[in-house]
N, C-alpha and C. Protein backbone atom coordinates (compact mmCIF):
# COMPACT_ATOMS: atom_id res chain seq x y z
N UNK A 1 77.60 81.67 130.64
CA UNK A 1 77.92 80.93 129.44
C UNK A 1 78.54 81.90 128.42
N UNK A 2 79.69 81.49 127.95
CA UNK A 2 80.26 81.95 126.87
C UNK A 2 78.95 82.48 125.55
N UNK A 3 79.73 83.83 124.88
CA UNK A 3 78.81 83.93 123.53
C UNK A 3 79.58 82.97 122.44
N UNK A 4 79.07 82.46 121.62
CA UNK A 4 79.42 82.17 120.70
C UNK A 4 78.65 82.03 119.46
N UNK A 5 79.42 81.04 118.08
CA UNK A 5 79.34 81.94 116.90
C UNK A 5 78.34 80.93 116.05
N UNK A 6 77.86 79.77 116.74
CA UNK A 6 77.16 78.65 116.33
C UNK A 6 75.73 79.35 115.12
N UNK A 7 75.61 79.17 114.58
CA UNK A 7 74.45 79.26 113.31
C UNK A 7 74.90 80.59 112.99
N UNK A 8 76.01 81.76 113.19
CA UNK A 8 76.05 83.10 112.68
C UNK A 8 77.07 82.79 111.55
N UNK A 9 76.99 83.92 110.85
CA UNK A 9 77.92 83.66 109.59
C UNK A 9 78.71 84.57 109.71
N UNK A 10 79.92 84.61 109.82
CA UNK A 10 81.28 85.17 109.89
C UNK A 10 82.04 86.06 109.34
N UNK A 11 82.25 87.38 108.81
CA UNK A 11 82.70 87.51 107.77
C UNK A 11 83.72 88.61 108.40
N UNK A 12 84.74 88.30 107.81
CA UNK A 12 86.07 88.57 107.59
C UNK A 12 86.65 89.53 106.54
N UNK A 13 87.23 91.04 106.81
CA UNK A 13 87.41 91.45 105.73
C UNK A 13 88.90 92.23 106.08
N UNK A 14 89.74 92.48 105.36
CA UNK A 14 90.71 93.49 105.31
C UNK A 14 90.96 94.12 105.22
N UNK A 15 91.78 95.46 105.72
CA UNK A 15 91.79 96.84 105.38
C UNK A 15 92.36 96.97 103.67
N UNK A 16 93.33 96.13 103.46
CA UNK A 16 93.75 96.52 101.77
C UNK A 16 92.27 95.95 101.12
N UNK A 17 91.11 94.93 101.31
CA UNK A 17 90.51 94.52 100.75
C UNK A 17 89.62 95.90 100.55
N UNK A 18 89.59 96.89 101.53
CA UNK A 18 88.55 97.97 101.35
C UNK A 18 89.38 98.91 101.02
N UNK A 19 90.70 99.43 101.42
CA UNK A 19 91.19 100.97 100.95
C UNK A 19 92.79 100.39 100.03
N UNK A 20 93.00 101.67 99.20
CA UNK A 20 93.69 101.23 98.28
C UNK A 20 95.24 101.75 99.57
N UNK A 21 95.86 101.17 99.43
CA UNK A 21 97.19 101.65 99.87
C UNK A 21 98.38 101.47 99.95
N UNK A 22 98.44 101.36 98.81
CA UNK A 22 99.87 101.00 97.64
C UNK A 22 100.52 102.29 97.81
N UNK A 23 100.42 103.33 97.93
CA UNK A 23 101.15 104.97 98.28
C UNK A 23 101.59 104.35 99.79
N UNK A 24 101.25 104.56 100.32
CA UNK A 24 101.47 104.34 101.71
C UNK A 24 102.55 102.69 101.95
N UNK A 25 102.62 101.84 101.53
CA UNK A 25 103.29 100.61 101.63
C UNK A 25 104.66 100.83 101.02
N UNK A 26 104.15 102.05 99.69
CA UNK A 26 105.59 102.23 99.24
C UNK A 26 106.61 102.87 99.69
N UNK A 27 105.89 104.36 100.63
CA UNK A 27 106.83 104.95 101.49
C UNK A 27 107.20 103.95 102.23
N UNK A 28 106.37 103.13 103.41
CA UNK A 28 106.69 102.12 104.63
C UNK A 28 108.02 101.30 103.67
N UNK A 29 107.75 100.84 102.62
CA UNK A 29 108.71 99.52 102.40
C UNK A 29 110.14 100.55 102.03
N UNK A 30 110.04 102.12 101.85
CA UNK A 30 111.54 102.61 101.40
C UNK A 30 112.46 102.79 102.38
N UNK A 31 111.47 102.55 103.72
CA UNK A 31 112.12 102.76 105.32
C UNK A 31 112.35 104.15 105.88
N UNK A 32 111.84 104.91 105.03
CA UNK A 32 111.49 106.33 106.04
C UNK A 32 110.44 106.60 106.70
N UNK A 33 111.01 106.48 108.11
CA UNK A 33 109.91 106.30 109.06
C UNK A 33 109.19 107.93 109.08
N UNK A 34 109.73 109.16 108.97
CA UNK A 34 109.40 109.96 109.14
C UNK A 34 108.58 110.35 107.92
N UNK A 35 108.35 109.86 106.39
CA UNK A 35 107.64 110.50 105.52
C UNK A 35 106.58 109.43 105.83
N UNK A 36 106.78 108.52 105.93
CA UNK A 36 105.66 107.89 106.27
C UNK A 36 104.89 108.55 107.34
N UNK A 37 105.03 108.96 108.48
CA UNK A 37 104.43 108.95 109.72
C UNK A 37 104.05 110.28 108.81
N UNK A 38 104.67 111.16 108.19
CA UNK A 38 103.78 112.72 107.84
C UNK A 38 102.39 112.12 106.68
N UNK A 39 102.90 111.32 106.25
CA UNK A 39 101.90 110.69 104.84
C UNK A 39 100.50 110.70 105.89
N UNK A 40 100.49 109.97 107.20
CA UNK A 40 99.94 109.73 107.71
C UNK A 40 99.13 110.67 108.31
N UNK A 41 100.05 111.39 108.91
CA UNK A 41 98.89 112.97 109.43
C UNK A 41 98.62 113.49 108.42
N UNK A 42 98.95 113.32 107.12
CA UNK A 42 98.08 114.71 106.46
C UNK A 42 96.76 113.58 106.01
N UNK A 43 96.59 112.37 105.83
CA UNK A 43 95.66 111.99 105.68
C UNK A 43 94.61 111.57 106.90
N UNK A 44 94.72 112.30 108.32
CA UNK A 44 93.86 112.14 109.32
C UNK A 44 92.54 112.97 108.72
């Protein structure tokens, strides 16, 4: 038998709902793929 979700409560959340990342959307939306992708390793 399948698990399912009957009497559990659900909750749903988003990564912008938890981390701020308006820096990061702004490189992505200027279309440099490469400062983006470095934005990215220095924040590993």
């Amino acid at each position: 038998m399948p698990a399912t979700l009957d009497d559990k409560l659900v909750v749903a959340i988003s990564s912008r709902a938890l981390f701020d990342l308006e820096e990061e959307n702004q490189v992505f939306d200027a279309g440099d793929a490469q400062a983006y992708m470095q934005l990215q390793l220095e924040r590993l």
